[in-house]
Protein backbone atom coordinates (compact mmCIF):
# COMPACT_ATOMS: atom_id res chain seq x y z
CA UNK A 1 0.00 0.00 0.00
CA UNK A 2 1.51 3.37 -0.92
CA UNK A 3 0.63 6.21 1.45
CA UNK A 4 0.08 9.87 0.14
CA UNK A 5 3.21 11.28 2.07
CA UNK A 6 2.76 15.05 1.30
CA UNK A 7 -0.83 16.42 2.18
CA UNK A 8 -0.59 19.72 1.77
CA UNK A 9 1.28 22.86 1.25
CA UNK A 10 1.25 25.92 4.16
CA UNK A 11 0.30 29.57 2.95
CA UNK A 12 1.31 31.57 6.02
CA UNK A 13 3.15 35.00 5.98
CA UNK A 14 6.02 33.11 7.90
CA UNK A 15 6.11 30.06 4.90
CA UNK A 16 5.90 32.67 2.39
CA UNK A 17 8.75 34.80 4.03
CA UNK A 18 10.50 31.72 4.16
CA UNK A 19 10.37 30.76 0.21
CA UNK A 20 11.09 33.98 -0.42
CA UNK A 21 14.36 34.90 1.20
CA UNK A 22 15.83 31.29 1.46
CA UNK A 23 14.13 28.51 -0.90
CA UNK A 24 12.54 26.64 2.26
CA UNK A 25 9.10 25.20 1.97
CA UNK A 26 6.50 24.22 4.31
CA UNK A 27 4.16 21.29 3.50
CA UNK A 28 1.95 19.27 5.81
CA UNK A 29 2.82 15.46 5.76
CA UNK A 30 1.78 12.22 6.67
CA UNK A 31 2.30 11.58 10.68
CA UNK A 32 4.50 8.50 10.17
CA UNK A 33 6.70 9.32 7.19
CA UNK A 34 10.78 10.01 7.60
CA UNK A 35 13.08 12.88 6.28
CA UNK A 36 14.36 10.58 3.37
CA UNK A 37 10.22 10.12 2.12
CA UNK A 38 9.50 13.54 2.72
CA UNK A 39 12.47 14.42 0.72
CA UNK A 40 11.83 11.44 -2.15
CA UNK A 41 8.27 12.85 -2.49
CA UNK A 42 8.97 16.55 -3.01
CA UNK A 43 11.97 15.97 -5.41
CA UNK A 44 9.34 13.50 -7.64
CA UNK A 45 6.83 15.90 -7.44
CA UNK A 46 8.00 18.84 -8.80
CA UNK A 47 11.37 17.40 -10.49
CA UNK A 48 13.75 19.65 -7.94
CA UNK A 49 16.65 18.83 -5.71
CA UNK A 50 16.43 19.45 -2.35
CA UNK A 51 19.01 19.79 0.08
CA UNK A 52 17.60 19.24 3.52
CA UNK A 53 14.55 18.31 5.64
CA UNK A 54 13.53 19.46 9.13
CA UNK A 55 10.34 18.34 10.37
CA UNK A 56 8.34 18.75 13.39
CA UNK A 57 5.34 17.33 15.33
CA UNK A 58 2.91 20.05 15.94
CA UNK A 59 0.79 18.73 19.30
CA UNK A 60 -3.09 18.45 19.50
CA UNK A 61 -4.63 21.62 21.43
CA UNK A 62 -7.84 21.96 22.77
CA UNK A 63 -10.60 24.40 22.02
CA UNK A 64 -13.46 26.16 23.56
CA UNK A 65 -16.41 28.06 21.56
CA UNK A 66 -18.96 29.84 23.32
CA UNK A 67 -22.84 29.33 22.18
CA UNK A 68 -26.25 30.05 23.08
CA UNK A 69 -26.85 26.22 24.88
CA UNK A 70 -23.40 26.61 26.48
CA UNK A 71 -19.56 26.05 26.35
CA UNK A 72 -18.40 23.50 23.37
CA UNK A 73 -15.04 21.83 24.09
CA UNK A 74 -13.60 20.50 21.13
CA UNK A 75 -9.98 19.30 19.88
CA UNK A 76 -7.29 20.07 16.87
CA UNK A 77 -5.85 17.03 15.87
CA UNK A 78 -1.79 16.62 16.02
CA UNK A 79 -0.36 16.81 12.79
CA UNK A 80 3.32 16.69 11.18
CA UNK A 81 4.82 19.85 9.43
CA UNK A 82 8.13 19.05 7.50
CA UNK A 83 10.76 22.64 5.78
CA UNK A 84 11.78 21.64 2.76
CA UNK A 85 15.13 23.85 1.55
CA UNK A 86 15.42 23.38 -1.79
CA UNK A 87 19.43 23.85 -3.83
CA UNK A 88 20.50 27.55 -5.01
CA UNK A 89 18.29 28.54 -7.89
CA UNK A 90 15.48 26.53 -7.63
CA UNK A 91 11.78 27.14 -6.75
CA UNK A 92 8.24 25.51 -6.38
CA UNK A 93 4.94 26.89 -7.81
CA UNK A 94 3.02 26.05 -5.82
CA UNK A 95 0.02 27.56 -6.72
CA UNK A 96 -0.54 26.74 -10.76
CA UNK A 97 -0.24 23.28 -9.90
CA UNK A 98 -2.81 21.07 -11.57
């Protein structure tokens, strides 16, 4: 079974500061996948080289909304958030993508 390792990419001002200024992006990816699948997915994706990987577990947080019948307590699920820094020169587009 092959697993859909890259979910999706982040728009944030921070992410988009960060492809700007020094060819890192951010993606969302799949909770159990490694450095050396992140890194094997993005370079067959978009046919780029990429030089290194950092990714981090973002933690599950728990919210509260307000409504007419009372307080709502819900959770965020945990998910995994991987930088991609691509080589000198290169860049994704991430947004005509088909």
């Amino acid at each position: 079974m092959k697993k859909n390792i890259l979910i999706k990419p982040v728009v944030s001002e921070k992410s988009e500061g960060l492809s700007d200024s020094l060819q890192q992006y951010t993606f969302i990816v799949e909770k159990t996948a490694n450095k050396i699948e992140v890194r094997k997915a993005v370079e067959a994706r978009y046919g780029v080289t990429v030089e290194g990987v950092n990714t981090m577990t973002m933690p599950g947080k728990t919210k509260n909304r307000s409504t007419k019948s009372g307080l709502i307590r819900g959770r965020v699920a945990a998910y995994k958030k991987a930088i991609v820094t691509l080589s000198e020169g290169e860049e994704l587009d991430l947004y005509n993508e088909a």
